[in-house]
Protein backbone atom coordinates (compact mmCIF):
# COMPACT_ATOMS: atom_id res chain seq x y z
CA UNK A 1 -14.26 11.97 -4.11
CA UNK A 2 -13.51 8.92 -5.96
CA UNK A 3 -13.76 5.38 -5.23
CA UNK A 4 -10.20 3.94 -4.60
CA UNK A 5 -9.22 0.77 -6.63
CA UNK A 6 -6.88 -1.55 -5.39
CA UNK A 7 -4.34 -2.37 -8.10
CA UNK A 8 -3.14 -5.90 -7.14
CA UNK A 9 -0.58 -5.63 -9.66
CA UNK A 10 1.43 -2.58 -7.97
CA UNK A 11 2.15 -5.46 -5.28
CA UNK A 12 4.19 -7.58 -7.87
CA UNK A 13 6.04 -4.16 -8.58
CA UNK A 14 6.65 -3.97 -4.56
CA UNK A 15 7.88 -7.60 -4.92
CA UNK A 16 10.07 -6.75 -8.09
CA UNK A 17 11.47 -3.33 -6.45
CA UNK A 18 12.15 -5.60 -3.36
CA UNK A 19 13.75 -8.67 -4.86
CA UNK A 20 16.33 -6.22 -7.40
CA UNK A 21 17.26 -4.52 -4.01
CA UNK A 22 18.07 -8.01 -2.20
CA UNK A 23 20.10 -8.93 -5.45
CA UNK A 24 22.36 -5.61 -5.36
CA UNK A 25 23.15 -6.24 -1.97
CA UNK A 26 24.41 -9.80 -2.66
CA UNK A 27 26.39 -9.04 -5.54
CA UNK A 28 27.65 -5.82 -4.35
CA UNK A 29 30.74 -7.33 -2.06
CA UNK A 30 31.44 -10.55 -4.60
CA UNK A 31 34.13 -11.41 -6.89
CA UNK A 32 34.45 -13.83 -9.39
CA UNK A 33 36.65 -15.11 -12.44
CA UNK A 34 33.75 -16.66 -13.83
CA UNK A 35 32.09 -14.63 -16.81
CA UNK A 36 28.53 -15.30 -16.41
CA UNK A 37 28.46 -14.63 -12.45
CA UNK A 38 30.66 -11.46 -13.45
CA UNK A 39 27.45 -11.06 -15.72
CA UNK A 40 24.94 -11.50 -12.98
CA UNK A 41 27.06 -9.03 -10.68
CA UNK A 42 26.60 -6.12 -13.82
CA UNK A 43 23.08 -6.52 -14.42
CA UNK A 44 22.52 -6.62 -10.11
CA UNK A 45 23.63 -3.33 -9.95
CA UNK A 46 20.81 -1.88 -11.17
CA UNK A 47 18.50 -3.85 -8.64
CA UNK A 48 19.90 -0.64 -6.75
CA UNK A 49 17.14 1.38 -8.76
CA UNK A 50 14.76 -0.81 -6.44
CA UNK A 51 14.85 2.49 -4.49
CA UNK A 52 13.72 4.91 -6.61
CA UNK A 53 10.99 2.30 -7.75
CA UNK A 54 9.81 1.92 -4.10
CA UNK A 55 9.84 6.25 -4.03
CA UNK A 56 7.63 6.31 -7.07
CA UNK A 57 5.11 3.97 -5.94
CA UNK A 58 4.89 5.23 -2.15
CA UNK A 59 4.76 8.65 -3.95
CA UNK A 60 1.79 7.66 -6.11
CA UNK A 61 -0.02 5.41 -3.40
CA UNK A 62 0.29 8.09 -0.48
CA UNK A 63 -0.85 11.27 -2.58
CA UNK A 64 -3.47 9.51 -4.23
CA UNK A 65 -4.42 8.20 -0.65
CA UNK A 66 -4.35 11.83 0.92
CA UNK A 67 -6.23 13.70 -1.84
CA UNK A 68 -9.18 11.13 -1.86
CA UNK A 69 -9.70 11.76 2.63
CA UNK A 70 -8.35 15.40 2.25
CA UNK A 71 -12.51 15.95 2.80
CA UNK A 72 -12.81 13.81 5.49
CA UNK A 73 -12.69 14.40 9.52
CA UNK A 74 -9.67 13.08 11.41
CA UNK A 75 -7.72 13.64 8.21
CA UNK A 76 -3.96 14.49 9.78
CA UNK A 77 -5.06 11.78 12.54
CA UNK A 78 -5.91 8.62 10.45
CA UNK A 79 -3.01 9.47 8.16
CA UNK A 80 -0.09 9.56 10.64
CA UNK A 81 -1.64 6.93 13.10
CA UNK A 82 -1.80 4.60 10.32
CA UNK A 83 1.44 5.27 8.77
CA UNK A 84 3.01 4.83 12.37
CA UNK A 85 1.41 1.30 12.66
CA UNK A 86 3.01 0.29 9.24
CA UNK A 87 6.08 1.65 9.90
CA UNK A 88 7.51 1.89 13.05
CA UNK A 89 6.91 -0.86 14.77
CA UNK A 90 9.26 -3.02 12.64
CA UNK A 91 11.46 0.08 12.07
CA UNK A 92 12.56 -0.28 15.79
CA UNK A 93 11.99 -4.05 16.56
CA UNK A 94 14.99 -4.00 13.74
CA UNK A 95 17.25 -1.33 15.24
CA UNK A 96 17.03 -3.29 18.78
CA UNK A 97 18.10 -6.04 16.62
CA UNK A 98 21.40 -4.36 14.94
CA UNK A 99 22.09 -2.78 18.12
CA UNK A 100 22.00 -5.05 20.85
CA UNK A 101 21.52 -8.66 19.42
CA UNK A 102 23.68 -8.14 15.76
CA UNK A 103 27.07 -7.51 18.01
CA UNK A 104 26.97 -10.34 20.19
CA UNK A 105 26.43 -12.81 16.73
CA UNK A 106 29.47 -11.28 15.12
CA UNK A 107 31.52 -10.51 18.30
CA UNK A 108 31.72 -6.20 17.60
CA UNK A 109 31.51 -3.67 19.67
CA UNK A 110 28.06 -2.08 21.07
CA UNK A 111 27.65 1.39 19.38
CA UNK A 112 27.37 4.40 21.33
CA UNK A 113 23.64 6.06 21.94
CA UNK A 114 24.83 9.27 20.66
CA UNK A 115 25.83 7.16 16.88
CA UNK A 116 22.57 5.28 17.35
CA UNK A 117 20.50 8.16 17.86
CA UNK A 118 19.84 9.36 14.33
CA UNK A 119 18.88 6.45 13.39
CA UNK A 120 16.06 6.21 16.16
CA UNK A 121 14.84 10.05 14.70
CA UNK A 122 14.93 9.55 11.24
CA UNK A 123 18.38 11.43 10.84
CA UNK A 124 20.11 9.14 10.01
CA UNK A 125 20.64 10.05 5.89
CA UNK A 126 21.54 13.77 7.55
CA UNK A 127 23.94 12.24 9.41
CA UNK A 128 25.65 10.08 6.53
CA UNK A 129 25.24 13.22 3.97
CA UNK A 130 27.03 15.13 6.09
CA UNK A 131 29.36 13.38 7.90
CA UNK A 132 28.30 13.25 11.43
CA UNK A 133 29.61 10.29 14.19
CA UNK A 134 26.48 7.61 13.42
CA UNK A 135 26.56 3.86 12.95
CA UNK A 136 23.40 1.64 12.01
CA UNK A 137 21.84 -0.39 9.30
CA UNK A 138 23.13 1.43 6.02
CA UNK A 139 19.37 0.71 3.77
CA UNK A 140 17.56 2.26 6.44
CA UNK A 141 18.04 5.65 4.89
CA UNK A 142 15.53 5.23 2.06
CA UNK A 143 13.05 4.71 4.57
CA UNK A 144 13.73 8.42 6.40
CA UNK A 145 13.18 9.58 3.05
CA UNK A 146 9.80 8.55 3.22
CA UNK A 147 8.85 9.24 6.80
CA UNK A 148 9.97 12.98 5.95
CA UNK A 149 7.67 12.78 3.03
CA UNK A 150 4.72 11.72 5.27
CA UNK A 151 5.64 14.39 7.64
CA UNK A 152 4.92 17.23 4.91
CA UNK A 153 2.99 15.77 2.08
CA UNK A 154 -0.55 15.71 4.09
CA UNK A 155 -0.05 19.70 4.39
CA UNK A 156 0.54 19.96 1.34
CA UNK A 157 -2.47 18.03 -0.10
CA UNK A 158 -4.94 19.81 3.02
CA UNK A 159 -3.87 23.53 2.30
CA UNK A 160 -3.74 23.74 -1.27
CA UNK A 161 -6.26 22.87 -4.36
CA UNK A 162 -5.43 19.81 -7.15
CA UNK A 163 -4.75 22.38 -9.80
CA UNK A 164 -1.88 24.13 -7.01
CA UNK A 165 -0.88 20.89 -6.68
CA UNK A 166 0.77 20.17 -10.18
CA UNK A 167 2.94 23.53 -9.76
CA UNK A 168 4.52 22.38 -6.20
CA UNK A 169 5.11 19.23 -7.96
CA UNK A 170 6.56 20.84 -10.52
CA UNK A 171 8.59 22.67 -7.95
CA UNK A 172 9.72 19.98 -5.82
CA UNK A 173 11.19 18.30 -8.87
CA UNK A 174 13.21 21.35 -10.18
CA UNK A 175 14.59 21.83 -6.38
CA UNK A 176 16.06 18.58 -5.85
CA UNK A 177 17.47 19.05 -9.49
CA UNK A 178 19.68 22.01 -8.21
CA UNK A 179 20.03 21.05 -4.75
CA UNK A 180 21.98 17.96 -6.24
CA UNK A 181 23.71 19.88 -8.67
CA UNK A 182 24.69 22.01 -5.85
CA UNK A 183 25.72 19.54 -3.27
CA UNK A 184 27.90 17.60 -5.96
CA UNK A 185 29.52 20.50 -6.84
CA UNK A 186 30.24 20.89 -3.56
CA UNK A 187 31.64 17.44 -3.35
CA UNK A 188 28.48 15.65 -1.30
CA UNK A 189 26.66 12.77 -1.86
CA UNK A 190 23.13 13.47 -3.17
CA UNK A 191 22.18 9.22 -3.10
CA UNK A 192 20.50 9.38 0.06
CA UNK A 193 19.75 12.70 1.07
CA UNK A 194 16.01 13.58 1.89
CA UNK A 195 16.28 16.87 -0.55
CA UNK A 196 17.93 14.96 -3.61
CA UNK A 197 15.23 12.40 -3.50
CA UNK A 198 12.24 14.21 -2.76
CA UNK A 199 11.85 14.44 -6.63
CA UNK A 200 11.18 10.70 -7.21
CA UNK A 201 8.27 10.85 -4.62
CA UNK A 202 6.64 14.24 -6.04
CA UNK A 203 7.14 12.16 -9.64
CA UNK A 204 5.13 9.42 -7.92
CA UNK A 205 2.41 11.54 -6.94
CA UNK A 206 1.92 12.95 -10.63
CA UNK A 207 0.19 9.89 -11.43
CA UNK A 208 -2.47 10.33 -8.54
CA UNK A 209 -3.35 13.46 -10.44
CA UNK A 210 -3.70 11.37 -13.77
CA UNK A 211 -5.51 8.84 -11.60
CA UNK A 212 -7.58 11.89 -10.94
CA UNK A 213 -8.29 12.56 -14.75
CA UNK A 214 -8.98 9.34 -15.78
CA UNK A 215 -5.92 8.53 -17.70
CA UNK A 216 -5.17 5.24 -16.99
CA UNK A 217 -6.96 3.38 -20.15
CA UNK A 218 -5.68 0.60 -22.41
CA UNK A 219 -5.63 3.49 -24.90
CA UNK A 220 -3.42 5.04 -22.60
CA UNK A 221 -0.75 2.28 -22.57
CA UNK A 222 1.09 3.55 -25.77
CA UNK A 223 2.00 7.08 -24.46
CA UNK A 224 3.77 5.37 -21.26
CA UNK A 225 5.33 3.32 -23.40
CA UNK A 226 6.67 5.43 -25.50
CA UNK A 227 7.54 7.79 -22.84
CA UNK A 228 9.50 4.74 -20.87
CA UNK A 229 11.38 3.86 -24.75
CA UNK A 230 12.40 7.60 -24.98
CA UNK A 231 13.42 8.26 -21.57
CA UNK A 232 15.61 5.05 -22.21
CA UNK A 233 17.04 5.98 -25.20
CA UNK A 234 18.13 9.30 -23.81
CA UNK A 235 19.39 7.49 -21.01
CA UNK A 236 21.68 5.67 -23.16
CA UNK A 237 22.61 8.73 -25.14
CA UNK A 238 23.88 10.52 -22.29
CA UNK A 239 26.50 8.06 -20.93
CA UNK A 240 27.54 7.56 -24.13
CA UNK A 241 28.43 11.33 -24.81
CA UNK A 242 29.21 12.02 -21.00
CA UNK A 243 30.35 8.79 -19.74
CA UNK A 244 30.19 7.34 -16.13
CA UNK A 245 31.05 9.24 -13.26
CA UNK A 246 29.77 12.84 -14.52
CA UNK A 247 28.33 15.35 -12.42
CA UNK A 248 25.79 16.42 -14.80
CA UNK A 249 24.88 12.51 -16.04
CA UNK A 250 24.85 11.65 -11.71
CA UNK A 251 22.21 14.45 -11.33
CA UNK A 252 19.84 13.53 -14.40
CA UNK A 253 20.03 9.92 -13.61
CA UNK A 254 17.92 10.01 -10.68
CA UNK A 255 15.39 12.14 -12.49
CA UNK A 256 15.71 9.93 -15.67
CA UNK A 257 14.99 7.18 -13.45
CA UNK A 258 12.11 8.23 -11.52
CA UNK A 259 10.03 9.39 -15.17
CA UNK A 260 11.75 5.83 -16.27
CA UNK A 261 9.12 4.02 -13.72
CA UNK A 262 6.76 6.71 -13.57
CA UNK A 263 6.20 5.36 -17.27
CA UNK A 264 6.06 1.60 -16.12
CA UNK A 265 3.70 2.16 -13.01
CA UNK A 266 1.45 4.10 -15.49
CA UNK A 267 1.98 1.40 -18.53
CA UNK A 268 0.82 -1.41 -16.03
CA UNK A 269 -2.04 0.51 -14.58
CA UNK A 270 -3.43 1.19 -18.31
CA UNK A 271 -3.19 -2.51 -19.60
CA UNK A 272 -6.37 -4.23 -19.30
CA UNK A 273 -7.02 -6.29 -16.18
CA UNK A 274 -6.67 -9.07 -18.30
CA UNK A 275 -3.07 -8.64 -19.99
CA UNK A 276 -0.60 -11.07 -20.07
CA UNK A 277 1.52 -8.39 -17.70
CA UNK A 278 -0.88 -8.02 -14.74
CA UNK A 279 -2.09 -11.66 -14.82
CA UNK A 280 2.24 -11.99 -14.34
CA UNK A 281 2.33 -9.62 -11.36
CA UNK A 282 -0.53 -10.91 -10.02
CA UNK A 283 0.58 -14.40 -9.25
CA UNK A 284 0.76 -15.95 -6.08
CA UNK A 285 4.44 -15.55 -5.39
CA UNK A 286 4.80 -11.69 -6.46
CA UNK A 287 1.21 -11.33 -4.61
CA UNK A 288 3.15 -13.03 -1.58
CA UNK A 289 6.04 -11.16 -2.15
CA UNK A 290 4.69 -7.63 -2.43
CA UNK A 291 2.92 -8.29 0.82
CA UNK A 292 5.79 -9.00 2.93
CA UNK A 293 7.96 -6.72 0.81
CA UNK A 294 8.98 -4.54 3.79
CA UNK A 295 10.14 -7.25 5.88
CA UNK A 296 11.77 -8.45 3.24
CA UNK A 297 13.68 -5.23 2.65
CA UNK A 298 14.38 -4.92 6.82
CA UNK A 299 15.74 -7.92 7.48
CA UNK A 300 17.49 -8.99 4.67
CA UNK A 301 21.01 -7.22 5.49
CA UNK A 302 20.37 -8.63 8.66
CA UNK A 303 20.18 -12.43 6.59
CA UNK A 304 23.18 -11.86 3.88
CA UNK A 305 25.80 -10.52 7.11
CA UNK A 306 24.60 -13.55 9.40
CA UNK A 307 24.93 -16.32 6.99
CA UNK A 308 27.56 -14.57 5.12
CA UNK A 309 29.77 -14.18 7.76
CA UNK A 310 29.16 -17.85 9.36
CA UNK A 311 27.50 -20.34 6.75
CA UNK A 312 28.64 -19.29 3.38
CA UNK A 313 29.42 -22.39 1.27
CA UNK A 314 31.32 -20.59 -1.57
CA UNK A 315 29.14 -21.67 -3.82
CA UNK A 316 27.40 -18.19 -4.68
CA UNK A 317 24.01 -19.08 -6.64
CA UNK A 318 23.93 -21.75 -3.80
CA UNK A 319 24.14 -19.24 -1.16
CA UNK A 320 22.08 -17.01 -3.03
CA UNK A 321 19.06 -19.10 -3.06
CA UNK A 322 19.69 -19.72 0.80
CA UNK A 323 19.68 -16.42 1.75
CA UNK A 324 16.86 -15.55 0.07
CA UNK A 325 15.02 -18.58 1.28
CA UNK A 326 15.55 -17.56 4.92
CA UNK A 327 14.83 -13.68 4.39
CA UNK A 328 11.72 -14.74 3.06
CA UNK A 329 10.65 -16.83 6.04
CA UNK A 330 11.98 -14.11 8.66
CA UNK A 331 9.92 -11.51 6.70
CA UNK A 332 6.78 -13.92 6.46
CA UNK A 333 7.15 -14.46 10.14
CA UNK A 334 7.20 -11.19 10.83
CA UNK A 335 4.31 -10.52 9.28
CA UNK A 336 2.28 -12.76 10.54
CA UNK A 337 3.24 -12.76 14.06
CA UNK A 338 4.75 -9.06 14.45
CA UNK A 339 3.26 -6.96 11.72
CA UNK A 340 0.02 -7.82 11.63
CA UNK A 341 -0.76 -7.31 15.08
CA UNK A 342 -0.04 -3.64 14.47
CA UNK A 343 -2.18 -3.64 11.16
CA UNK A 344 -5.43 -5.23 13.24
CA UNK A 345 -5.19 -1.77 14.50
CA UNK A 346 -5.76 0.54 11.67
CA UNK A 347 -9.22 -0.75 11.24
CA UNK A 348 -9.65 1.67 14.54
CA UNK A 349 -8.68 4.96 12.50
CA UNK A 350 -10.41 4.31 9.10
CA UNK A 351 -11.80 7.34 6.95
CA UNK A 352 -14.82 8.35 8.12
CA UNK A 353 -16.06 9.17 4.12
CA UNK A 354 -20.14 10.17 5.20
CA UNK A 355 -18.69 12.47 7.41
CA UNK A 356 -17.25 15.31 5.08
CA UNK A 357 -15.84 18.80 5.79
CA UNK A 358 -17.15 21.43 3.26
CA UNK A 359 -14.61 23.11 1.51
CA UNK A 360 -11.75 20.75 1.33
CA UNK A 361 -12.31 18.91 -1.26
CA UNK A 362 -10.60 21.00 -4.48
């Protein structure tokens, strides 16, 4: 077993994945005459690739989490009881929220149980993919994404060896690259289905194996560099010959994107504590940030439709800076009065590392 470093700098990542998110989302409805807002609105679309970021470090942070207590008793147990303390609590505090309190702010209907019920199961990208009657908070989906990926992954790490490992990987990846081209030939969406975007987690976990083999050296930086220049080059290559809006471009991207910040995560984890990058995503704010990053991605819908729909001022940077002024302080609230609460409990289902099961530990 190895000794599992904290990488403070993965937090400013969290905080970076979570502010480009909040930025699509307020730029997504807007329009403007004015060229550099019109600017601003171009370059926020890609704060949409906050997603996949989030998938590739939850992929790397879970497997590398799972293969280092795969030895230890009360494996399955710690795992899922601590996952359900991070997660769910908030998850549902929120969907109380958009169900009962959202429609008496804005004056809508109350949904029906049977459209709210995916959402309170983790269906709730099953039910968009496909078509079924559901209503609830749209972002939510990325998060059953993950929850299905906590439901399997700890199998997969118990039952088979780290050299097995690399080959599932391998195999994940290549399924969600044919389930999508599948599904878009067939004329569905592949953005937020569980299948389609399994690949971005497995990606993730690659670089627990790495972590594994000692790869992450200042010597090391170079390669992910290089790897993150040519995946960008190809990147640009391929909407230039295909163009926007092509089934075979739509499928890569989401694999070009996910080996686009599997090459950053691993960049930043080779530099040298010291470098001029981590000392940036260690600061204070993205340290703050990356902390109450979930929150921050929760309730910030919640934010933009409130004081959207209410207290807009028309001036947009304006409104901007409000909104994410009060998102912050509803997500730093929440974790200090809300959150945390639940995360005083995981101290009760910690590893127990001196207490090791023979033969689980390949």
């Amino acid at each position: 077993m190895i000794k599992l470093t904290y990488y403070r700098q993965l937090d400013g990542i969290r905080a970076i994945a979570a502010l480009m998110v909040l930025f699509f989302h307020f730029f997504r409805d807007i329009t403007t005459g004015s060229l550099p807002l019109n600017i601003l609105k171009e370059l926020s679309n890609f704060g949409q690739t906050g997603v996949t970021m989030f998938f590739v470090l939850s992929g790397f942070l879970i497997t590398r989490i799972l293969l280092n207590t795969k030895a230890t008793s009360g494996y399955f147990k710690n795992f899922y009881v601590r996952r359900i303390l991070r997660i769910m609590p908030l998850y549902f505090l929120f969907l109380v929220i958009w169900y009962l309190v959202v429609p008496l702010v804005t004056g809508t209907a109350l949904a029906n149980f049977n459209q709210e019920i995916y959402y309170f199961t983790y269906l709730q990208n099953f039910a968009r993919t496909f078509d079924w009657d559901t209503t609830g908070p749209h972002h939510f989906w990325s998060l059953a994404v993950e929850e299905h990926f906590y439901l399997f992954w700890p199998m997969v790490i118990y039952f088979f060896s780290k050299r097995s490992l690399t080959k599932i990987i391998i195999g994940v990846i290549l399924f969600a690259l044919l389930l999508r081209a599948y599904m878009l030939w067939e004329g569905y969406s592949v953005f937020i289905f569980t299948f389609t975007r399994f690949d971005a987690l497995a990606i993730g976990a690659l670089l627990a194996i790495l972590e594994l083999k000692r790869i992450f050296r200042p010597e090391s930086s170079h390669i992910f560099l290089k790897l993150g220049i040519s995946i960008l080059s190809l990147s640009i290559f391929l909407y230039a010959f295909f163009g926007e809006g092509n089934d075979l471009l739509q499928n890569l991207r989401y694999l070009l994107l996910s080996f686009a910040y599997f090459a950053m995560v691993g960049f930043v984890l080779s530099l040298r504590e010291g470098h001029f990058i981590n000392r940036v995503l260690q600061t204070g704010f993205l340290s703050y940030t990356g902390k109450i990053s979930y929150g921050l991605y929760v309730y910030h819908p919640l934010v933009l439709l409130i004081f959207s729909t209410y207290f807009s001022t028309g001036i947009i940077l304006f409104d901007l800076l409000i909104i994410c002024g009060l998102s912050y302080i509803l997500a730093g609230l929440s974790y200090r009065y809300f959150e945390s609460r639940f995360l005083g409990l995981k101290k009760y289902f910690d590893y127990d590392t001196n207490n090791l099961r023979v033969g689980k530990s390949t």
